[in-house]
Structures are given as C-alpha cells and as structure tokens.
Protein backbone atom coordinates (compact mmCIF):
# COMPACT_ATOMS: atom_id res chain seq x y z
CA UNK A 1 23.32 3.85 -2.89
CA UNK A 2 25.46 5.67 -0.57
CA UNK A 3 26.88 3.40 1.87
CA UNK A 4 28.41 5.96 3.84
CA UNK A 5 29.52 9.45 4.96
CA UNK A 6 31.95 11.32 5.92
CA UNK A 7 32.49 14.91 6.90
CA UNK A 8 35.66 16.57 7.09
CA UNK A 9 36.48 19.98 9.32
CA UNK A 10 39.65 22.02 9.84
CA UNK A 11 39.51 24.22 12.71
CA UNK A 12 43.09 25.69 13.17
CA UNK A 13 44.63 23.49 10.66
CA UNK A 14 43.36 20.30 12.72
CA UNK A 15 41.45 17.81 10.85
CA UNK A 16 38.75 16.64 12.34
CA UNK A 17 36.85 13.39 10.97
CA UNK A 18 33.18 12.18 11.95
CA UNK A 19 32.28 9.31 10.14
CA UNK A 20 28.25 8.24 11.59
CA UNK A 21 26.87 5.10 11.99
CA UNK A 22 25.72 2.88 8.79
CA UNK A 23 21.39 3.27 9.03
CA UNK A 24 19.82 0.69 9.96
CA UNK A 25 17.10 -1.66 7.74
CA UNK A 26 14.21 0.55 7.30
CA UNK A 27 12.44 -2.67 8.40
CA UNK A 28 14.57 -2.93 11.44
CA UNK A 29 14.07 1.13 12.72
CA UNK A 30 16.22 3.62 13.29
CA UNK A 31 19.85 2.79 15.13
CA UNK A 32 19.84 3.38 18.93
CA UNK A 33 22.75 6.27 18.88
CA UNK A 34 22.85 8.23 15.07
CA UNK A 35 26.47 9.22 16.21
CA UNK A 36 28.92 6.88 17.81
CA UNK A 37 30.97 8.01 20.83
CA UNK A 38 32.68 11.81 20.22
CA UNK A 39 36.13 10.78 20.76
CA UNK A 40 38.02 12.86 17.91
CA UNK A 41 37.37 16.64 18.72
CA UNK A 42 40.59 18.32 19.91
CA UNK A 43 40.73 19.12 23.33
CA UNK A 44 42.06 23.00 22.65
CA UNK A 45 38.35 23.34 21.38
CA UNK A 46 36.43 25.40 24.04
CA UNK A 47 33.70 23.22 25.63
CA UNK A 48 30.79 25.14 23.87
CA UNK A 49 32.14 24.58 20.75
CA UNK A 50 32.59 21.27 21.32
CA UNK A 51 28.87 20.62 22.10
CA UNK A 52 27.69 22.64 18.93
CA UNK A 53 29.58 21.44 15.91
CA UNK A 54 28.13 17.75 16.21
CA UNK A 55 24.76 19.36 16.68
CA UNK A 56 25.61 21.19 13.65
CA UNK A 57 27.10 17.90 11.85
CA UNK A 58 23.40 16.58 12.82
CA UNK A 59 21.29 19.11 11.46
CA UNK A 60 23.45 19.21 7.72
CA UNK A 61 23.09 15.17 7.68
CA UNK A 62 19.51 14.17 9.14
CA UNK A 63 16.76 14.76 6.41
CA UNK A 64 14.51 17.74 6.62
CA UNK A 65 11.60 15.39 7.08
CA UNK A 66 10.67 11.80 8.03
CA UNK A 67 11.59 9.39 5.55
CA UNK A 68 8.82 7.07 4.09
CA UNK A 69 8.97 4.30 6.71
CA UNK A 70 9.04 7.00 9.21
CA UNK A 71 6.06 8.58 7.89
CA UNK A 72 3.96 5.44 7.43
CA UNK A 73 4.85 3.99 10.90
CA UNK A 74 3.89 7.41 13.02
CA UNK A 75 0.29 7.43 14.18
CA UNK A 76 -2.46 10.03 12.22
CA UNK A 77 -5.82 11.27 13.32
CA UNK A 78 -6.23 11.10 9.16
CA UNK A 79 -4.91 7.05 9.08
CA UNK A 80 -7.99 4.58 8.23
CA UNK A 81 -9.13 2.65 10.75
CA UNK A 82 -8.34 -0.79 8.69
CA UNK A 83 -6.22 -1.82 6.10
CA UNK A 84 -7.36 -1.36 2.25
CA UNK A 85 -6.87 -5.29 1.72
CA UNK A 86 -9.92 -5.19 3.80
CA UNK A 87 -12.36 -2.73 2.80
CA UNK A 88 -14.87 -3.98 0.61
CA UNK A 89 -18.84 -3.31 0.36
CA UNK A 90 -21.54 -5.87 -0.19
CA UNK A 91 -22.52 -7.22 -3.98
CA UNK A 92 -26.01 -5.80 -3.43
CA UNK A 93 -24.69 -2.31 -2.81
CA UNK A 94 -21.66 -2.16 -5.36
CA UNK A 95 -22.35 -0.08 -8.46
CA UNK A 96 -19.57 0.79 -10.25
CA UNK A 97 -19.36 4.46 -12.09
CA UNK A 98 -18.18 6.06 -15.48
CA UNK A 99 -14.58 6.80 -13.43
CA UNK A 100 -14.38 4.25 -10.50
CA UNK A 101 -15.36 0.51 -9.32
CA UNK A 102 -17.07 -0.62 -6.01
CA UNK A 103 -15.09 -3.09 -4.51
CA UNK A 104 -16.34 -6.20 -3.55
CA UNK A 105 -14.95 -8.99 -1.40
CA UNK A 106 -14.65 -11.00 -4.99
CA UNK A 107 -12.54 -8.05 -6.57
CA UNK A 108 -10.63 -7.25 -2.95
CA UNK A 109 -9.54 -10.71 -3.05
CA UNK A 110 -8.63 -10.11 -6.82
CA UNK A 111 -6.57 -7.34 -5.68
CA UNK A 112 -4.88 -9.04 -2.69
CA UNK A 113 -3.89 -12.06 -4.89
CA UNK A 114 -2.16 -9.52 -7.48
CA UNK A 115 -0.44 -7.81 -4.68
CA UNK A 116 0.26 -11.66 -3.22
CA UNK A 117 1.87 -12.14 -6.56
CA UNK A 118 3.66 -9.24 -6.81
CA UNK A 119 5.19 -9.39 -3.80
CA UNK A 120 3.64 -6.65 -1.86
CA UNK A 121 1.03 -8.09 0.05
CA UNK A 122 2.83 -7.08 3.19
CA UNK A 123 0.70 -8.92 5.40
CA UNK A 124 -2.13 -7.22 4.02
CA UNK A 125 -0.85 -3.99 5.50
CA UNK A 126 -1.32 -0.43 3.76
CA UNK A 127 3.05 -0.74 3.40
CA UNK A 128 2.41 -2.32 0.34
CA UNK A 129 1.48 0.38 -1.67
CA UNK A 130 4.64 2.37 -0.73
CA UNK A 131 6.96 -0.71 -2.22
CA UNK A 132 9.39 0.27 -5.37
CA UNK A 133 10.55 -2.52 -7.80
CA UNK A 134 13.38 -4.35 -5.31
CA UNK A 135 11.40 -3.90 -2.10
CA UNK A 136 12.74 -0.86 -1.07
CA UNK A 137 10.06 2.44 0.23
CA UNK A 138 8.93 5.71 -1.73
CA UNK A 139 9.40 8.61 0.05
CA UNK A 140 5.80 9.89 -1.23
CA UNK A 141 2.73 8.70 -2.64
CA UNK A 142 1.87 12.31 -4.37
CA UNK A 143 2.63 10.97 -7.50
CA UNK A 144 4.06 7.79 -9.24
CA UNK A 145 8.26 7.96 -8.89
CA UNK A 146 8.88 6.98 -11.78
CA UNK A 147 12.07 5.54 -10.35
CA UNK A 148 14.42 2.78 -11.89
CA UNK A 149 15.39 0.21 -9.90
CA UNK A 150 18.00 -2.20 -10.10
CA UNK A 151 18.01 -6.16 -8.42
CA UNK A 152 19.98 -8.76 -9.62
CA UNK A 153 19.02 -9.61 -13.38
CA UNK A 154 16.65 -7.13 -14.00
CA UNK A 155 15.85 -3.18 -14.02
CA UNK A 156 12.32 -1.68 -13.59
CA UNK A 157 10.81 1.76 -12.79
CA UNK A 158 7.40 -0.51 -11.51
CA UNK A 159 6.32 0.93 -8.09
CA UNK A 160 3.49 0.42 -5.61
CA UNK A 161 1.17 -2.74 -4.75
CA UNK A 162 0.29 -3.65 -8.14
CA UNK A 163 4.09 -2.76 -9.84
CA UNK A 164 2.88 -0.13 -12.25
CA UNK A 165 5.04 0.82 -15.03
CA UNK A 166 5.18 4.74 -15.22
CA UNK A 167 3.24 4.20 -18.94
CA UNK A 168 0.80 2.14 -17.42
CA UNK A 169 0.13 4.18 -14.35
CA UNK A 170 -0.10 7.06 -17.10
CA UNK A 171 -2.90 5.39 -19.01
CA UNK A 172 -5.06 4.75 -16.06
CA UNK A 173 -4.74 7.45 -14.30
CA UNK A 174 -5.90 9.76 -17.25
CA UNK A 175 -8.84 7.56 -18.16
CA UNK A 176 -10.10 7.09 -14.13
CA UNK A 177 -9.03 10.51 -13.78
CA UNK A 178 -6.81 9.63 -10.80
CA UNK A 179 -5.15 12.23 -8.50
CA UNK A 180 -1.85 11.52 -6.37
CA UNK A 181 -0.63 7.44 -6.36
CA UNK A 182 -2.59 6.84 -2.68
CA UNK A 183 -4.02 3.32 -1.90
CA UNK A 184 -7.41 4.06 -3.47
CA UNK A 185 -6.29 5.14 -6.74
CA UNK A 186 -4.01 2.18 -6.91
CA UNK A 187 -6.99 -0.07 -6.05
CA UNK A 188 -8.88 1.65 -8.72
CA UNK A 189 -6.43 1.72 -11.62
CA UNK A 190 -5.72 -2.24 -10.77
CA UNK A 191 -9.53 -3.01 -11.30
CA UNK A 192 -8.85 -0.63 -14.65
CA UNK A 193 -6.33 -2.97 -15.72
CA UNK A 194 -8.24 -6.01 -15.11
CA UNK A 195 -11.46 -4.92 -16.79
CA UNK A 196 -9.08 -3.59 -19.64
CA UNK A 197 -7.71 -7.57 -19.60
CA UNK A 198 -11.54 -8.78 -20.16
CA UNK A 199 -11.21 -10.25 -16.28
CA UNK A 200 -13.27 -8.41 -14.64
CA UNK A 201 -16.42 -10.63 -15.09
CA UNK A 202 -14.32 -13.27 -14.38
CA UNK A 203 -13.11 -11.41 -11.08
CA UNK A 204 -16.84 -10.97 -9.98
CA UNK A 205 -17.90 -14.64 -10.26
CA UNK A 206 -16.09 -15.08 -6.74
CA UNK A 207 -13.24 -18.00 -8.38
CA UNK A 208 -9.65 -17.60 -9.40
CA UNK A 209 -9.42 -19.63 -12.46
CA UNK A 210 -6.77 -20.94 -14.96
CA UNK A 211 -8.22 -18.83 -17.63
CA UNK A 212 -8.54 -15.83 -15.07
CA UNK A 213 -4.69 -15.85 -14.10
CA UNK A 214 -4.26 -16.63 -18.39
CA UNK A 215 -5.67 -12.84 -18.71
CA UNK A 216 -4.04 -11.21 -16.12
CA UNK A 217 -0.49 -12.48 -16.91
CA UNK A 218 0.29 -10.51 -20.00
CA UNK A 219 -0.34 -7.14 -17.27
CA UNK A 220 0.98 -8.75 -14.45
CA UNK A 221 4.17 -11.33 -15.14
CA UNK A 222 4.19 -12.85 -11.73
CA UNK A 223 0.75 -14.40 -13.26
CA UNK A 224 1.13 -17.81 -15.11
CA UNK A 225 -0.12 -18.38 -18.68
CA UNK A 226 -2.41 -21.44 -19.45
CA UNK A 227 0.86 -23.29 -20.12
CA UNK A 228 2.08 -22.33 -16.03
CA UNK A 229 4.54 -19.83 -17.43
CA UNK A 230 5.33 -15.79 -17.40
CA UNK A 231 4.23 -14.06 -20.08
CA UNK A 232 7.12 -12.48 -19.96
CA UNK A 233 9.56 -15.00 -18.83
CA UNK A 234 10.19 -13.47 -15.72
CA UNK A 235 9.77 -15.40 -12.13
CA UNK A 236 6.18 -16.49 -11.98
CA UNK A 237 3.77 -18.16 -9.32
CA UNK A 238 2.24 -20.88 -9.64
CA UNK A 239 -1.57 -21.51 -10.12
CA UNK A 240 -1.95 -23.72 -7.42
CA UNK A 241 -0.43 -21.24 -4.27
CA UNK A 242 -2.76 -17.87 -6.43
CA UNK A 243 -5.71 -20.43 -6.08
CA UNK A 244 -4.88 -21.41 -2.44
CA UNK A 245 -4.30 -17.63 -1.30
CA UNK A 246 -7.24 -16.48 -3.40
CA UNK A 247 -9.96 -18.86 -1.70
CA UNK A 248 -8.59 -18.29 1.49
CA UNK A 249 -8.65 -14.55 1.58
CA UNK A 250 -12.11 -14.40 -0.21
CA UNK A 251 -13.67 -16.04 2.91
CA UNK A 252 -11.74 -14.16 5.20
CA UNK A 253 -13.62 -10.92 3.44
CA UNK A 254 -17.23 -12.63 3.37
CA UNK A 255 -16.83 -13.82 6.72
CA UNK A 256 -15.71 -10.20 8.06
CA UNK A 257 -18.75 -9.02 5.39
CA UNK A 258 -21.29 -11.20 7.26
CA UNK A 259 -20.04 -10.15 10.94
CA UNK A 260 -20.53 -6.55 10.29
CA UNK A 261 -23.85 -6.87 8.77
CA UNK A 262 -24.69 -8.93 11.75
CA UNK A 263 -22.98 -6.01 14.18
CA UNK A 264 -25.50 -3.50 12.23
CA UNK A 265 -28.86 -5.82 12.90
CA UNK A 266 -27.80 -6.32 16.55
CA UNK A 267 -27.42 -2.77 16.97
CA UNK A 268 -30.17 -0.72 18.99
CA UNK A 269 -32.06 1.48 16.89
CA UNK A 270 -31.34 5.18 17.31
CA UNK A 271 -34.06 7.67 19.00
CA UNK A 272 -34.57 9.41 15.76
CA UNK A 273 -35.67 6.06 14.24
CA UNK A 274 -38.36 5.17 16.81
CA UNK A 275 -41.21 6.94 16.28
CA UNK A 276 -44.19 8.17 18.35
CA UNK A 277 -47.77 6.58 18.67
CA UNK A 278 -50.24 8.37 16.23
CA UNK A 279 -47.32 10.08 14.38
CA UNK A 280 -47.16 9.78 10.42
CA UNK A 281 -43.44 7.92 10.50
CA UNK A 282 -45.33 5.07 12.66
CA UNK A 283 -48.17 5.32 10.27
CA UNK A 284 -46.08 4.57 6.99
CA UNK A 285 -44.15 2.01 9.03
CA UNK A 286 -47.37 0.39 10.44
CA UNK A 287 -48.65 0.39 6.56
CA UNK A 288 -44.82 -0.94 5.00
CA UNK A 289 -45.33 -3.95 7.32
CA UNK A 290 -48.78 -5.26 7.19
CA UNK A 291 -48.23 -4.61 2.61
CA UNK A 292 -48.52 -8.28 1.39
C-alpha cells in the first residue's frame, strides 16, 4: 500500500517538495483540504505560476474517476430504491428457473446470515457486496478482481458479500450464466452454492439448523461443522449468534412481506379496473364472484 507521496520539481535549479496529506479512511470521507498550506514555492516564481503548478500537482495525483466508496456513496437515478438484503417475493409467487432462483424471505435471510458470517453484512447495506478479503472496497463490480489480499495470518483473493474465491465465482457464473459481479448475480451464485451444498431445501423450510450450517461450512468457513468448528480451521461463528441473527432477520422480511401486501389491498383500485354497468369485464366479474 502506498502510504505516501511525494513529488519533486526543479525550476531554476530550486527544489521544490510537495508532500500531500495522508487520505483519509474510506469509511471516514475524504480529508477537508487534499493539500496542506503552500508554504514551499519560491517567491522569484511569478504569481501565475505559482497558482498553476499545484493545480497541475492536483490533476497528475487525484484519480481520473471516483474511487469505489466515492462511487457507491453519490446518489443515482439508476440506485434501487431498497437494499438487496431486503428484496424478496412471496413463497406463492417464487418459481425458480433453469438459470436463476426467486428469492424468498427464507432464502434472503439465508443470504443475510452468510453475509452476517462473512463479515459483510454492512448493516444490511448494498456496501457489502463491494468488500475484498480484509475489508477494504473494489473499485468495480464489472467483474470479479480476482485480487489477493493480505491480513494478519492469512492471504485470500475472496471478494464480495459471500467471499467468492475467483474458482468458485468461475464455476457459478458459467453454469447461471452470470454477467458482471453486481448484487444480483452475487445473490444468485450464493443460492448456486447452497443448492450445490444440498441446503437449499433446508434453506426453504424457513429454520437455520445445526445440520443446515453442517452443509454450508465446507463453502463457507465462517460456518461451524456439527462439532462447532471451521471446516477449514479458520475463525468461525458460532451456531447460537447464526441462529439468533437468522430468526431475527427472517421476521423482519415476513413482517415487511405482510405490510406490503397489506399496502397493495388498501390501495384504491385504478380506473382501468372498475368497470362499467352492462359491460362484459363487469359481466365476467359478476359471474367469478357468485361461482361456488
């Protein structure tokens, strides 16, 4: 990681040295001045000259575009208007196909526990599928980075909310036929995964279970074995807080399910849905109510 910079200029045989400010924390936002004070620039400079080269020094240093956090923070007319963690459709109207899953509140609250596990639930904000092995931001989401980190004790090239290996991410992608590494298709090759674990009937019965977590931790480590260890001996969570997070979020999904299906029957009925006395829509509605 570079820690610093520094730029050197001779002008006349004068050194000049601008060393900027250390960037702040992601996390934290960007530092209040990006240069500090201008006090090293030679007076015999002429006062235009003065004013362009740190505009200059700017425009070599600053990147040519925002950097992830940046991007994710800034406001888009394209943004969804909620978090993944909590879009899910009702078990009446999920049907899964050949090269995707529905997502119901049983398998969102799957997928929030994994993240929960993982490490990247961020609040159950969309910043969790941007996180790299360590906790640090991709730039992109156009593609897996295939990127290895380092932390202390360990090295990985997982990235995203579920921590997908770049041969896992491979695997999935080709069978769902997956574009880009965007929330969705992370969504869709976790459910992949777990179906490819034999969970996924376990997922839809609506309760995390020893023997669900048992499947999942040979994909995910952060999952305990029957015996409450990693598969992989790696730090590992234990059944009791996935359980406690699990039930929790699950009713936080039904309970959001239920209040929008009671903001749809509360909501008047549009014009083109009335219909007019005599008129064949009234006639087939007339003869759909009074059928036994």
């Amino acid at each position: 990681m570079v820690r610093g910079l520094i730029l050197v200029i001779r002008s006349k045989s004068i050194p000049i040295t601008i060393q900027p400010t250390r960037p702040s924390h992601p996390l934290v936002g960007p530092p209040s001045r990006p240069f500090p004070p201008d006090p090293g620039l030679p007076k015999r400079l002429s006062p235009s000259l003065r004013l362009l080269i740190p505009a200059l020094l700017f425009g070599l240093i600053a990147p040519a575009k925002a950097s992830g956090w940046d991007a994710i923070r800034l406001p888009s007319v394209n943004a969804p208007l909620e978090a993944n963690s909590v879009a899910v459709v009702a078990q009446e109207e999920a049907v899964d196909q050949p090269s995707s899953f529905a997502i119901t509140a049983e398998r969102r609250a799957l997928l929030n526990t994994i993240r929960f596990a993982e490490g990247t639930w961020a609040n159950g904000l969309d910043q969790g599928y941007w996180i790299l092995f360590g906790g640090s931001l991709m730039a992109s989401l156009d593609r897996h980075p295939n990127r290895v980190m380092r932390t202390s004790g360990y090295v990985s090239a997982a990235a995203g909310a579920y921590q997908f290996m770049p041969p896992t991410w491979a695997i999935a992608s080709r069978k769902l036929g997956l574009n880009g590494f965007g929330p969705d298709v992370q969504d869709q090759a976790a459910l992949f995964l777990v179906r490819h674990r034999g969970a996924l009937h376990l997922a839809d019965r609506g309760e995390m279970t020893p023997e669900l977590a048992a499947r999942l931790a040979p994909e995910w480590a952060s999952f305990p074995t029957l015996s409450g260890q990693s598969f992989y001996r790696q730090p590992v969570k234990r059944f009791a807080e996935l359980k406690r997070f699990y039930d929790a979020n699950l009713a936080f999904l039904r309970a959001t399910l239920d209040n929008r299906r009671a903001d749809i029957a509360r909501a008047p009925k549009s014009q083109s849905e009335s219909c007019k006395p005599g008129s064949l829509v009234c006639a087939l509605q007339e003869a759909s109510s009074t059928t036994p």
